[in-house]
PDB file of N, CA and C in Angstrom:
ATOM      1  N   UNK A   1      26.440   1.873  14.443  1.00  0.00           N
ATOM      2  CA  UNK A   1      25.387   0.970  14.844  1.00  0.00           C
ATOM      3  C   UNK A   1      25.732  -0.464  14.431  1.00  0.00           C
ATOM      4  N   UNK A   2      26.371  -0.728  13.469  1.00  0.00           N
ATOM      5  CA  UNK A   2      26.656  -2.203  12.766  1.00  0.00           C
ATOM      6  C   UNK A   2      27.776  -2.859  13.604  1.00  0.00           C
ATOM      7  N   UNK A   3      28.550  -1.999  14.185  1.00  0.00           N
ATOM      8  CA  UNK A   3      29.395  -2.681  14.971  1.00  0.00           C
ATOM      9  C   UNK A   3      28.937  -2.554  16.667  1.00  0.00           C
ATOM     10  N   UNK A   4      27.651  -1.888  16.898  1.00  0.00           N
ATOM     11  CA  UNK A   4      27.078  -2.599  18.224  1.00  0.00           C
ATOM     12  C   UNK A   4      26.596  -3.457  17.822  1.00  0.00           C
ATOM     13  N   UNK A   5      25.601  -3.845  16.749  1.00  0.00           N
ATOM     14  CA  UNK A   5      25.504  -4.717  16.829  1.00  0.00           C
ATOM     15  C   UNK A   5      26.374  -6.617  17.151  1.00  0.00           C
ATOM     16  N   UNK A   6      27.263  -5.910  16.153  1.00  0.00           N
ATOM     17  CA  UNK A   6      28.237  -6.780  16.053  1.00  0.00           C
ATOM     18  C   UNK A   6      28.841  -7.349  17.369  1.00  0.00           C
ATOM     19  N   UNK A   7      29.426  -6.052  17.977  1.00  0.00           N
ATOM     20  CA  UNK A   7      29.875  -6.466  19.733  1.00  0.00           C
ATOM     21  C   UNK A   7      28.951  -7.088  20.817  1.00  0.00           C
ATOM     22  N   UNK A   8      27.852  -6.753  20.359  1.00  0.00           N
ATOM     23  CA  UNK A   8      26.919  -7.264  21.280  1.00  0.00           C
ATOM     24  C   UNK A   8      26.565  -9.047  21.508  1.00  0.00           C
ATOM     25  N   UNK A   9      26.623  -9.151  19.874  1.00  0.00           N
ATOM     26  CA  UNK A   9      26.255 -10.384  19.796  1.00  0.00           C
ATOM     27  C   UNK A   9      27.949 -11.339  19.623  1.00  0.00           C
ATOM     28  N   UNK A  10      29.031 -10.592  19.670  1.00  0.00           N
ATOM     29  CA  UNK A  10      30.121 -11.556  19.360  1.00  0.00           C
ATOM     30  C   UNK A  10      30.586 -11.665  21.157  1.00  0.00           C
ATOM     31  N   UNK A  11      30.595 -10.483  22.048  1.00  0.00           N
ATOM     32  CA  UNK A  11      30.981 -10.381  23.478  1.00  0.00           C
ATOM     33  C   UNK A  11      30.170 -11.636  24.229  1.00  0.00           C
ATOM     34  N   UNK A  12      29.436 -12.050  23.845  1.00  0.00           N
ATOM     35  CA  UNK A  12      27.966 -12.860  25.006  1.00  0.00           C
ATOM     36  C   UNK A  12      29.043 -14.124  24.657  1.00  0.00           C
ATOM     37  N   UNK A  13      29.282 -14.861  25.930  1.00  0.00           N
ATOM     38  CA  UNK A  13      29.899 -16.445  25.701  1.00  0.00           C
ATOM     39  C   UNK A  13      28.711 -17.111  25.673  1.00  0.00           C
ATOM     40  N   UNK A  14      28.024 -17.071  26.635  1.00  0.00           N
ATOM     41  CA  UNK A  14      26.758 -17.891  26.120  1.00  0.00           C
ATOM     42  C   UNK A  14      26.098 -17.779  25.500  1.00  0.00           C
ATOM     43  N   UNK A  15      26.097 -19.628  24.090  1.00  0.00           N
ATOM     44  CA  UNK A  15      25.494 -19.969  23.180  1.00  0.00           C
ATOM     45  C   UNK A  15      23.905 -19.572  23.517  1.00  0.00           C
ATOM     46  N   UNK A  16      23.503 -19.823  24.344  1.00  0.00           N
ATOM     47  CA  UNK A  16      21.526 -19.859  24.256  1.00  0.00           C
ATOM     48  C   UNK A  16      21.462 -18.453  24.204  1.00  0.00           C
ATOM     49  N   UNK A  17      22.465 -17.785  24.593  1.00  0.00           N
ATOM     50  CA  UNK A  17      22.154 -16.199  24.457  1.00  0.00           C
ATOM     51  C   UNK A  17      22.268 -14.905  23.664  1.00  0.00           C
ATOM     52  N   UNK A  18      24.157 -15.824  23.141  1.00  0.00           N
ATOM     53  CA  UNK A  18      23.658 -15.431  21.800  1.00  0.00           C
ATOM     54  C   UNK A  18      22.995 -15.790  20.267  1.00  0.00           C
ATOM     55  N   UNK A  19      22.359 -17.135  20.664  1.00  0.00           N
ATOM     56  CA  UNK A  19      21.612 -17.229  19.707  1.00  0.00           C
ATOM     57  C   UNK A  19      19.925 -16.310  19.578  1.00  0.00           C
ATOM     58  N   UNK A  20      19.792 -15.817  21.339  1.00  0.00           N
ATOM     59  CA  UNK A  20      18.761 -15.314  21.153  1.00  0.00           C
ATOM     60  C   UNK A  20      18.604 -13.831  20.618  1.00  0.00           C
ATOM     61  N   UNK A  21      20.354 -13.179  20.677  1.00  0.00           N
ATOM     62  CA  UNK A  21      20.524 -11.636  19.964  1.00  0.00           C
ATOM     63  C   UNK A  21      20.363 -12.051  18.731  1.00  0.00           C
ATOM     64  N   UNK A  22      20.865 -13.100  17.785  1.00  0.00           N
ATOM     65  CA  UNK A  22      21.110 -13.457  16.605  1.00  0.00           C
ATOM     66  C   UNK A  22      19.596 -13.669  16.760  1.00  0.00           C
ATOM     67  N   UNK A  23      18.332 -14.050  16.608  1.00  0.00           N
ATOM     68  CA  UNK A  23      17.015 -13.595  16.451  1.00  0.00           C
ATOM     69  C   UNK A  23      16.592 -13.210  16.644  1.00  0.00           C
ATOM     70  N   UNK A  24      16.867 -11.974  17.943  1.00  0.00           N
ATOM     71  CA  UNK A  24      16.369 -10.520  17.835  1.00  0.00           C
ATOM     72  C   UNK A  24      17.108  -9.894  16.712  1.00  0.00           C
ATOM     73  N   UNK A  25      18.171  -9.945  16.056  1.00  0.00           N
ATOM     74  CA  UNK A  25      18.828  -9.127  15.036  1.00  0.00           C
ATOM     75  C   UNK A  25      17.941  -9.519  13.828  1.00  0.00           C
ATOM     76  N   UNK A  26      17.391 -10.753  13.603  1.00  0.00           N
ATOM     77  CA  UNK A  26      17.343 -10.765  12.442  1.00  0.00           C
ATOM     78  C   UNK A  26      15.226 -10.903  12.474  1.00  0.00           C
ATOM     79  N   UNK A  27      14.815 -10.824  13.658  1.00  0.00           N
ATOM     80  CA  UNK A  27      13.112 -10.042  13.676  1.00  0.00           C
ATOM     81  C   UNK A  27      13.468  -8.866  13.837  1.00  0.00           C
ATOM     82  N   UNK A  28      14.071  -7.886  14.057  1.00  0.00           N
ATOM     83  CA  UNK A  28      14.130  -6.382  13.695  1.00  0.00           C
ATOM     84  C   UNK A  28      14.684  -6.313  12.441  1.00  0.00           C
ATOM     85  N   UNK A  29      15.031  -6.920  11.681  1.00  0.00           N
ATOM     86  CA  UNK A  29      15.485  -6.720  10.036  1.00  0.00           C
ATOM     87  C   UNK A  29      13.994  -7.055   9.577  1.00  0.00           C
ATOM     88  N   UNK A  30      13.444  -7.540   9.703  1.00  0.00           N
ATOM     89  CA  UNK A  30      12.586  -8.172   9.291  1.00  0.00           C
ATOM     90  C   UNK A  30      11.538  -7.276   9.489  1.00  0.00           C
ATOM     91  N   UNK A  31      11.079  -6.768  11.129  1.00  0.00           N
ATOM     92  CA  UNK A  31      10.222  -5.211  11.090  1.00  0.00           C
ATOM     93  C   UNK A  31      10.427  -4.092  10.543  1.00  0.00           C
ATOM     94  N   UNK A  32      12.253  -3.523  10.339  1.00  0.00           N
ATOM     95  CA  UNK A  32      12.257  -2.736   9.806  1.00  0.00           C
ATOM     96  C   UNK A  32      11.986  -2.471   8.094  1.00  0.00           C
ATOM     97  N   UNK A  33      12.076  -3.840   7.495  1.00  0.00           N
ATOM     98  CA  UNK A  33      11.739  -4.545   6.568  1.00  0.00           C
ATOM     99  C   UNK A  33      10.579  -3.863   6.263  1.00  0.00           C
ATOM    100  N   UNK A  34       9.000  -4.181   7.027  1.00  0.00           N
ATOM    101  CA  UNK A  34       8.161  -3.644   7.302  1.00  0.00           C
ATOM    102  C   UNK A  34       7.785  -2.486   7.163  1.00  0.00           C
ATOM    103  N   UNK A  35       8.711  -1.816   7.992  1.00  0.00           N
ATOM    104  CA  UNK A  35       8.082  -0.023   8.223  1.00  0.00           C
ATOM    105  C   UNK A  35       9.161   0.483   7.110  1.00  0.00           C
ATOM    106  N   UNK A  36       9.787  -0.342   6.335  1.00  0.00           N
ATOM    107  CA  UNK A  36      10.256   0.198   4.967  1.00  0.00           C
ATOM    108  C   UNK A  36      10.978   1.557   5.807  1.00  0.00           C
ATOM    109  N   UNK A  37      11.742   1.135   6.588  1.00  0.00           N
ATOM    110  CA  UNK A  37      13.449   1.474   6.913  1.00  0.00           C
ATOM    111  C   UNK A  37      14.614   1.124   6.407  1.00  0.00           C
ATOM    112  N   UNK A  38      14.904   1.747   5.289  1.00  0.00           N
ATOM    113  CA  UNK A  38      15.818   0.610   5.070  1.00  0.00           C
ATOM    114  C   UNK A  38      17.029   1.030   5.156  1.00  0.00           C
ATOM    115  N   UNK A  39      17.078   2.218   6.042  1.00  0.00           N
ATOM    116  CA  UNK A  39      19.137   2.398   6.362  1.00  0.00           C
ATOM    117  C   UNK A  39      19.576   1.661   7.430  1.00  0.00           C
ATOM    118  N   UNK A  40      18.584   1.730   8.089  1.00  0.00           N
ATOM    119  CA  UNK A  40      18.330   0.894   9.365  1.00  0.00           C
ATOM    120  C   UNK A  40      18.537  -0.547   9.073  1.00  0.00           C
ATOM    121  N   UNK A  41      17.720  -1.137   7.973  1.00  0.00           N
ATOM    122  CA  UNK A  41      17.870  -2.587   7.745  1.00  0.00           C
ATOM    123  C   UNK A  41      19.203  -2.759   6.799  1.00  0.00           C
ATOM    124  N   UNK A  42      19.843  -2.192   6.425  1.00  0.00           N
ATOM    125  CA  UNK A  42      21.168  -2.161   5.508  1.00  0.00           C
ATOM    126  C   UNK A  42      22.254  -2.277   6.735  1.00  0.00           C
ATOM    127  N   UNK A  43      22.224  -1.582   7.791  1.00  0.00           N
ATOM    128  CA  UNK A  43      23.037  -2.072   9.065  1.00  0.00           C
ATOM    129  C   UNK A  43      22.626  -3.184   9.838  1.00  0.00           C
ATOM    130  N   UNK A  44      21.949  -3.615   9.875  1.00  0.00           N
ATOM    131  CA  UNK A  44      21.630  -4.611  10.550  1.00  0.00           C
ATOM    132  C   UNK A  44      21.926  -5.751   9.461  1.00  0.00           C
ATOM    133  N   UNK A  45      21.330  -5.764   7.978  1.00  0.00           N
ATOM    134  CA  UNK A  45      21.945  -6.621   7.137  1.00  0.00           C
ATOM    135  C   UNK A  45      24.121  -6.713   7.488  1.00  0.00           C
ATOM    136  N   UNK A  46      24.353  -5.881   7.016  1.00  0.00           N
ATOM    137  CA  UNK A  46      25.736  -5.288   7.415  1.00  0.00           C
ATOM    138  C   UNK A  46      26.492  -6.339   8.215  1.00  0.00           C
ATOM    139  N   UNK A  47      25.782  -6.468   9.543  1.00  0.00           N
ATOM    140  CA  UNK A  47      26.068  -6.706  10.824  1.00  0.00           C
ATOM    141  C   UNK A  47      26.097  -8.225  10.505  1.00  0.00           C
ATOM    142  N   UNK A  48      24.982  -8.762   9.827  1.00  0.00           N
ATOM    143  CA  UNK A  48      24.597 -10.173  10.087  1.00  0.00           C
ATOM    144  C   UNK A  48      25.872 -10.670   9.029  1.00  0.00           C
ATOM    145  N   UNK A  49      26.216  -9.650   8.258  1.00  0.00           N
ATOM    146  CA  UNK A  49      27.044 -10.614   7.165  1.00  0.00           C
ATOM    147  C   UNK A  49      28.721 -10.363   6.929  1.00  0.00           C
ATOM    148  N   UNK A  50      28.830  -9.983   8.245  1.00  0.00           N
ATOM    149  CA  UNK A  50      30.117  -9.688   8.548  1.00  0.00           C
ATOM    150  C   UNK A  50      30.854 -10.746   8.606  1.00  0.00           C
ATOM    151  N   UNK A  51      32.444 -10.638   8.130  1.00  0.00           N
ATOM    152  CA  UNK A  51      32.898 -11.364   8.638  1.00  0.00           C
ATOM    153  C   UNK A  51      33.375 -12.490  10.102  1.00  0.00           C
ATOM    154  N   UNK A  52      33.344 -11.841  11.188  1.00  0.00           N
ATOM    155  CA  UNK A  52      33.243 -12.526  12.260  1.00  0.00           C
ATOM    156  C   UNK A  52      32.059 -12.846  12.670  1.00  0.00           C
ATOM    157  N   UNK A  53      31.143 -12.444  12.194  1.00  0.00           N
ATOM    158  CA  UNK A  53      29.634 -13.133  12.639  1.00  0.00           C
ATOM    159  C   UNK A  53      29.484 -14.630  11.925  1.00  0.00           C
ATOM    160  N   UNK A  54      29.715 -14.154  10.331  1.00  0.00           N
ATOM    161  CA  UNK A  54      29.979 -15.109   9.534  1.00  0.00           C
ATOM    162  C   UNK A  54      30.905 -16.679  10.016  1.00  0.00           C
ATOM    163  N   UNK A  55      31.697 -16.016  10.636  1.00  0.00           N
ATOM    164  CA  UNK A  55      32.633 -17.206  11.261  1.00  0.00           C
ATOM    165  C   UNK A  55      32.497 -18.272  12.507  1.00  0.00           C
ATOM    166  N   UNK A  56      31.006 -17.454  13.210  1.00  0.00           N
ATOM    167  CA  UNK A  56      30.895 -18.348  14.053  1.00  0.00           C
ATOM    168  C   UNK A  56      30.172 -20.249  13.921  1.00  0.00           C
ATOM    169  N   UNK A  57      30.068 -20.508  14.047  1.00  0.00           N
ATOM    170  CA  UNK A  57      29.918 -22.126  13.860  1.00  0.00           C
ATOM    171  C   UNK A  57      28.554 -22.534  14.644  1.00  0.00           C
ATOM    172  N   UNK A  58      28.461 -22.416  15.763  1.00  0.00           N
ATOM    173  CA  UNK A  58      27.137 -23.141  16.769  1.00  0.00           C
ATOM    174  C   UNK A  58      26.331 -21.957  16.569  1.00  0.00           C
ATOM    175  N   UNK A  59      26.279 -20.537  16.462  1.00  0.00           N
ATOM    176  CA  UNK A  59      24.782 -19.976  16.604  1.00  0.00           C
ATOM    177  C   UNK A  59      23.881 -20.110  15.362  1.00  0.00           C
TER     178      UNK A  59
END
């Protein structure tokens, strides 16, 4: 799951679009947060703090 995420949001060339996965990724951390999921939110954390996510610059 951490690396769909990952592909999903690194594959999109467009900036407006993937900035809008990059805040759907991080309001579902935030719900699962919520419903106190937290293997679920440990991949999605995962995802956000990866290295190549980490590396991008404009989103």
């Amino acid at each position: 799951m951490t690396s769909w995420f990952t592909e999903t949001l690194l594959n999109e060339d467009n900036l407006r679009k993937r900035t809008r996965i990059l805040e759907f990724l991080i309001k579902l951390g935030a719900k699962l947060l919520e419903m106190q999921n937290y293997n679920a939110l440990i991949l999605v954390m995962i995802a956000l703090n990866s290295f190549t996510i980490l590396r991008l610059k404009r989103t």
